[in-house]
Protein backbone atom coordinates (compact mmCIF):
# COMPACT_ATOMS: atom_id res chain seq x y z
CA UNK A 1 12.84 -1.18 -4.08
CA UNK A 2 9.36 -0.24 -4.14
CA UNK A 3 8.22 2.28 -0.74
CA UNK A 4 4.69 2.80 -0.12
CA UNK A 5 3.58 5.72 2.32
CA UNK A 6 0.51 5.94 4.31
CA UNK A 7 -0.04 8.48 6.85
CA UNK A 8 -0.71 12.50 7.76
CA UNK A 9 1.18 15.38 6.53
CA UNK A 10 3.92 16.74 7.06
CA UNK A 11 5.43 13.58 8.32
CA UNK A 12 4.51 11.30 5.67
CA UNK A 13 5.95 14.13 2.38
CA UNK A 14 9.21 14.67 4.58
CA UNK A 15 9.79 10.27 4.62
CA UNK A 16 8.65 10.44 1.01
CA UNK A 17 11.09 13.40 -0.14
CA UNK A 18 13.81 11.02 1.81
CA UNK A 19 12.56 7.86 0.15
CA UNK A 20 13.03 9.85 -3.24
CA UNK A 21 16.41 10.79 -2.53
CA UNK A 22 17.41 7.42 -1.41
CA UNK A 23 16.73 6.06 -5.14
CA UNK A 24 13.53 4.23 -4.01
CA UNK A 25 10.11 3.96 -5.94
CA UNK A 26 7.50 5.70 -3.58
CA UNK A 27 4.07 5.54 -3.57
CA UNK A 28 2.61 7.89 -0.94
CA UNK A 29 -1.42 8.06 -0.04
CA UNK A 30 -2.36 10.75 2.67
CA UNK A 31 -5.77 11.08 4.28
CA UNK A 32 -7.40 12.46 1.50
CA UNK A 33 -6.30 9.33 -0.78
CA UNK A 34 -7.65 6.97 2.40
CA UNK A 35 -10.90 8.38 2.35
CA UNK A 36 -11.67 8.04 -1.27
CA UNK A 37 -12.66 4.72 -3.48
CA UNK A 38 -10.25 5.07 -6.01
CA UNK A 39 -7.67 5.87 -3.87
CA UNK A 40 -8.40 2.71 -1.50
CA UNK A 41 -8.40 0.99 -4.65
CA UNK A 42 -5.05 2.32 -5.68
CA UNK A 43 -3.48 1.56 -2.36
CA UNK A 44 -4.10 -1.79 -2.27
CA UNK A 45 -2.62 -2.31 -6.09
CA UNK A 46 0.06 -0.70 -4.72
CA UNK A 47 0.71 -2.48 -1.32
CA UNK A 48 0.87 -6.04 -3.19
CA UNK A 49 4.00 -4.68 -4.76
CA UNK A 50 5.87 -2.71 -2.31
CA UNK A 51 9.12 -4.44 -0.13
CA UNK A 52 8.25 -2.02 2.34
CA UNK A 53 5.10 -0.33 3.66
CA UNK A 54 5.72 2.47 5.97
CA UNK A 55 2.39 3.68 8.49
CA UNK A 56 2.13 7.09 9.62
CA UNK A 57 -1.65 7.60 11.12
CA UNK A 58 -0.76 9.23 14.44
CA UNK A 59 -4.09 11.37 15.50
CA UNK A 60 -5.93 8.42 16.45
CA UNK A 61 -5.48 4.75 16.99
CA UNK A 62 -8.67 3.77 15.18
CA UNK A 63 -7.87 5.65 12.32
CA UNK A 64 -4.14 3.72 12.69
CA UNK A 65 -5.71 0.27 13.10
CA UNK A 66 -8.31 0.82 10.04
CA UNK A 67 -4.79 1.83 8.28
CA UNK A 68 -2.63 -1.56 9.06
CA UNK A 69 -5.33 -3.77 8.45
CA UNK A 70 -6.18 -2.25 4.98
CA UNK A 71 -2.13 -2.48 4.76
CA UNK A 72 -2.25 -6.35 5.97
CA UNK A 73 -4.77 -7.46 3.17
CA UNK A 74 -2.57 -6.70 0.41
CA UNK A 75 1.08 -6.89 1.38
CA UNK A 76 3.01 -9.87 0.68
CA UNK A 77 4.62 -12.14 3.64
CA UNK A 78 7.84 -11.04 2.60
CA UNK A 79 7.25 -7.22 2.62
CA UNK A 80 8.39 -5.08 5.49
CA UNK A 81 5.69 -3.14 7.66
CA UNK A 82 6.98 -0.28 9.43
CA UNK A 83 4.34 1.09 11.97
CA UNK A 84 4.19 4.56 14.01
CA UNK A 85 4.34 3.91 17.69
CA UNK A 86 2.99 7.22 18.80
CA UNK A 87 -0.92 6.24 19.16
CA UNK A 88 -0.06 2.11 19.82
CA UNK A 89 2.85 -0.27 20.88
CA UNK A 90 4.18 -2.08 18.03
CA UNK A 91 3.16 -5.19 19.47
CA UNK A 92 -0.46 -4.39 19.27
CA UNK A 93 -0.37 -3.13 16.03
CA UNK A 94 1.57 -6.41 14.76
CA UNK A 95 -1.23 -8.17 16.04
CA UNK A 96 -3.57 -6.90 13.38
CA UNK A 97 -1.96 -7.93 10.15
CA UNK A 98 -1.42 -11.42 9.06
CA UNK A 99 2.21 -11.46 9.01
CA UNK A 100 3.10 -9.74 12.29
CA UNK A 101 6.55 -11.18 12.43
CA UNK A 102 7.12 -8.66 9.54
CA UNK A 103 6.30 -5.66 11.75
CA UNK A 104 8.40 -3.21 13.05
CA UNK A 105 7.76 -0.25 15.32
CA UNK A 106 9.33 3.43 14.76
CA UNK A 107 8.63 6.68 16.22
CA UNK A 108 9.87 10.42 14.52
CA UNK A 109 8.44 13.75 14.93
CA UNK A 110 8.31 17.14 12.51
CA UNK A 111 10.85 18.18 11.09
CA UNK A 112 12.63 15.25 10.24
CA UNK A 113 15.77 17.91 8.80
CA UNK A 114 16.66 18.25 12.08
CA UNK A 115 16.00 14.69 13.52
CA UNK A 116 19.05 12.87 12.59
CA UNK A 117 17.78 9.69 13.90
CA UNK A 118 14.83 7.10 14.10
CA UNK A 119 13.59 5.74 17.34
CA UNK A 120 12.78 1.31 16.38
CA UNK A 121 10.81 -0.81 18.83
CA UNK A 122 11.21 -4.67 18.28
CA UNK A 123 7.67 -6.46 18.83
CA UNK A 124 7.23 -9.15 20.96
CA UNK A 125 6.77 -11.25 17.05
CA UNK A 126 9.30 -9.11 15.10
CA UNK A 127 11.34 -11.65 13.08
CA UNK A 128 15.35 -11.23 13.37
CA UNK A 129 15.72 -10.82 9.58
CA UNK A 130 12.81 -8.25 9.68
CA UNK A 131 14.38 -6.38 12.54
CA UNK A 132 17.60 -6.31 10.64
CA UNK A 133 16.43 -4.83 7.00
CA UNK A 134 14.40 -2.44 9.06
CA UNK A 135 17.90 -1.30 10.46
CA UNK A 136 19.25 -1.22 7.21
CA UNK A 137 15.95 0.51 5.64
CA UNK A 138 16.77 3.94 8.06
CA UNK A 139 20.14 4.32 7.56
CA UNK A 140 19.64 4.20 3.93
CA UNK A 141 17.45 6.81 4.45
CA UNK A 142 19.95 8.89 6.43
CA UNK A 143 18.45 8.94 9.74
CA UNK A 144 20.38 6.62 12.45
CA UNK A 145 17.81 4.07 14.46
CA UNK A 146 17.76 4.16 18.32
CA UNK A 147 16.64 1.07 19.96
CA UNK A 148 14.09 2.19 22.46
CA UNK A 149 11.51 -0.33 24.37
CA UNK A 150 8.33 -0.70 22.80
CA UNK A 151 5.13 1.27 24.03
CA UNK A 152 2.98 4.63 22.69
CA UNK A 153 5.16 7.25 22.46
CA UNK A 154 8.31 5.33 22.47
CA UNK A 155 11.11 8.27 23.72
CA UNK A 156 10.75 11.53 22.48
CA UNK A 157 7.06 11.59 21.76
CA UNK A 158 6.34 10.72 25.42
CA UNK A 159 8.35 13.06 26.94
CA UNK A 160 7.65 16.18 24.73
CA UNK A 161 3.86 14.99 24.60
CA UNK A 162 3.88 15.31 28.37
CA UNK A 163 5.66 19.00 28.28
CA UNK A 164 2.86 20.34 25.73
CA UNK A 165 0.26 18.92 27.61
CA UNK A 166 1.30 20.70 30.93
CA UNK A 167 2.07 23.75 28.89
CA UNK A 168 -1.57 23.50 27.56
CA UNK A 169 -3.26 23.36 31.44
CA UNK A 170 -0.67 26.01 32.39
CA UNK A 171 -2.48 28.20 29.50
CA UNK A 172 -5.82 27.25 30.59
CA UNK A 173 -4.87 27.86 34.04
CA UNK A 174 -3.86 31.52 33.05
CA UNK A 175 -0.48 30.62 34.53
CA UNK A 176 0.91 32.56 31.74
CA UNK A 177 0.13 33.50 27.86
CA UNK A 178 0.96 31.26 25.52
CA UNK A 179 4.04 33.64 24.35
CA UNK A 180 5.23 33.70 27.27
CA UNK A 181 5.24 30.01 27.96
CA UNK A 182 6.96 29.43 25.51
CA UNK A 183 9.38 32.33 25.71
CA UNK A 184 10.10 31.30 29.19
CA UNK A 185 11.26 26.66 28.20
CA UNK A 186 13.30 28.99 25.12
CA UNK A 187 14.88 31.49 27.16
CA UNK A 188 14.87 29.61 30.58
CA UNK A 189 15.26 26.27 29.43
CA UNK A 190 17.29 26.41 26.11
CA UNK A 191 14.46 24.87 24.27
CA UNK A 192 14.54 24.66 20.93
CA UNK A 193 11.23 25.92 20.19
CA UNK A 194 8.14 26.64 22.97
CA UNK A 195 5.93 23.53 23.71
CA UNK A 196 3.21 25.22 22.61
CA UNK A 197 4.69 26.53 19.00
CA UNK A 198 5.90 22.73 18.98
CA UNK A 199 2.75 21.47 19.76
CA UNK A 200 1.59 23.57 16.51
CA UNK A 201 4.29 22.04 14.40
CA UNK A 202 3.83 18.27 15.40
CA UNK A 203 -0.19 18.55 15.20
CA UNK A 204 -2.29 18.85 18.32
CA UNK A 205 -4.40 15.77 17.24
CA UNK A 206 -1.08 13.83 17.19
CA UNK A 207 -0.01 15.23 20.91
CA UNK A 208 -4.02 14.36 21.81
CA UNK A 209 -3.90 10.55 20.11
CA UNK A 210 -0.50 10.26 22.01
CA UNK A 211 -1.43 11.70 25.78
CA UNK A 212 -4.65 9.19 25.14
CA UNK A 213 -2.59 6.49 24.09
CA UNK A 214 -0.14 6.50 27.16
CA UNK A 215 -3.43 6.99 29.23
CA UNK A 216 -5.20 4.07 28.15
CA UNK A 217 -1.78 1.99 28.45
CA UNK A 218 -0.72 2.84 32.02
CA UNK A 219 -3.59 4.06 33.40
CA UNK A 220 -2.41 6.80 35.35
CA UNK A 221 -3.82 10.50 35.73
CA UNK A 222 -0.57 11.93 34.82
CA UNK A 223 -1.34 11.26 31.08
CA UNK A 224 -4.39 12.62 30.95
CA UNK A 225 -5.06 15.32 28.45
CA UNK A 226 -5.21 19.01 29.18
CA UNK A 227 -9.19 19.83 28.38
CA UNK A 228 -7.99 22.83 26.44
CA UNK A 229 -6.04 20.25 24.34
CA UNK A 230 -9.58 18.49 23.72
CA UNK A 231 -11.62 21.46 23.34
CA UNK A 232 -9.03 22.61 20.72
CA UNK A 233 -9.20 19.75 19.13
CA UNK A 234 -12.58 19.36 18.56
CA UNK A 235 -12.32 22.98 17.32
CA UNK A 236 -10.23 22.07 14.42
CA UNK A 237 -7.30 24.11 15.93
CA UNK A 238 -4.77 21.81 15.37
CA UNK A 239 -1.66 23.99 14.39
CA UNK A 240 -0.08 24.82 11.10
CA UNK A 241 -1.29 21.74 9.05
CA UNK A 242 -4.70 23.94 9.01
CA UNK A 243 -3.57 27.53 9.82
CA UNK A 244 -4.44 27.88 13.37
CA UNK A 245 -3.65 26.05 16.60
CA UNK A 246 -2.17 27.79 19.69
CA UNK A 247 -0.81 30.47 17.34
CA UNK A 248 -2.55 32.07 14.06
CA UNK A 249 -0.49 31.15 10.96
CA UNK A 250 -1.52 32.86 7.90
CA UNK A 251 0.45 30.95 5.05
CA UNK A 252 -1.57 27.54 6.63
């Protein structure tokens, strides 16, 4: 079975290294790869032969769309596309490739070691056979699938999206340092790790494309994004991917 991987680090080496392990063939393309000729013209060589295309653009949903549709023009009817839910439901993304029917909807977050499981979201054109290899695709992979209603964020992205955020106004607020905030969900709340630290680890342009993505969905002031999240942003600060976020990490 040929596996082809589009998407951000670390997510998308961590699903490769599984793929690997699993026996498959995998073809992985981060952003780098996306953004250059050769590598769009690899991808799409490469996405006419794979059984399953997996998604994993989570800082922004127009980077995600521009993604599946380059996906969509080169994958056959019968191959499987598996789609990130934290920046879009998988029903909207389904609904720009060809064969949505084929689509199915995950969410995971850093480090998948520790995960253990998959969160799947059925779209509202998600074929039964489709639904079922994409079942069958995660456990060969070694991570159990939780069926979870479909929206941004699915479960645990949501939720912990939420935490950072508030964590993130608390800091700007001067509620606390951010040692200390963390410190206090670890200690206090048998986190874990901080939502701050976590923040680092998961990317704060993914928790930003996520808080946006639930804002834009329900419409409610609740999900809207700390503006030291933003500013960070904006700054480049967007945790250990680059060496700096709400902590300083040398090795980055």
């Amino acid at each position: 079975m040929k596996i082809l991987l589009a998407g951000e680090s670390p997510l998308a080496e961590e699903l490769s290294d599984l793929g690997r392990q699993a026996g498959y063939e995998v073809s992985l393309y981060l952003i780098e790869d996306l953004e250059d000729e050769q590598g769009l013209e690899r991808i799409l060589v490469d996405a006419a032969e794979a059984d399953v295309a997996i998604e994993l653009m989570n800082a922004s949903k127009e980077s995600k769309r521009e993604t599946i549709e380059l996906l969509a023009e080169a994958l056959s009817a019968k191959a499987l596309l598996l789609a990130s839910c934290l920046t879009a439901s998988a029903t909207e993304m389904a609904s720009w490739t060809i064969y949505p029917e084929q689509v199915v909807g995950f969410g995971l977050l850093p480090p998948l070691a520790k995960a253990g499981l998959v969160e799947v979201a059925r779209t509202l054109q998600t074929s039964a056979a489709a639904w079922e290899r994409a079942l069958a695709f995660w456990r060969e992979l070694g991570l159990e699938p939780l069926t979870v209603a479909d929206g941004p964020g699915l479960v645990r992205a949501r939720v912990l999206c939420n935490l950072i955020n508030e964590a993130a106004t608390a800091l700007m607020e001067g509620v606390a340092s951010a040692q200390d905030i963390d410190t206090a969900m670890k200690l206090g709340m048998n986190y874990p790790h901080g939502p701050l630290e976590w923040a680092d680890q998961i990317g704060l342009d993914t928790v930003l494309g996520v808080m946006r993505a639930l804002q834009e969905e329900w419409g409610e002031d609740r999900y809207r994004p700390a503006p030291l999240l933003k500013r960070m942003v904006a700054a480049g600060r967007l945790g250990r991917k680059l060496g700096r976020g709400f902590y300083d990490y040398p090795e980055g």
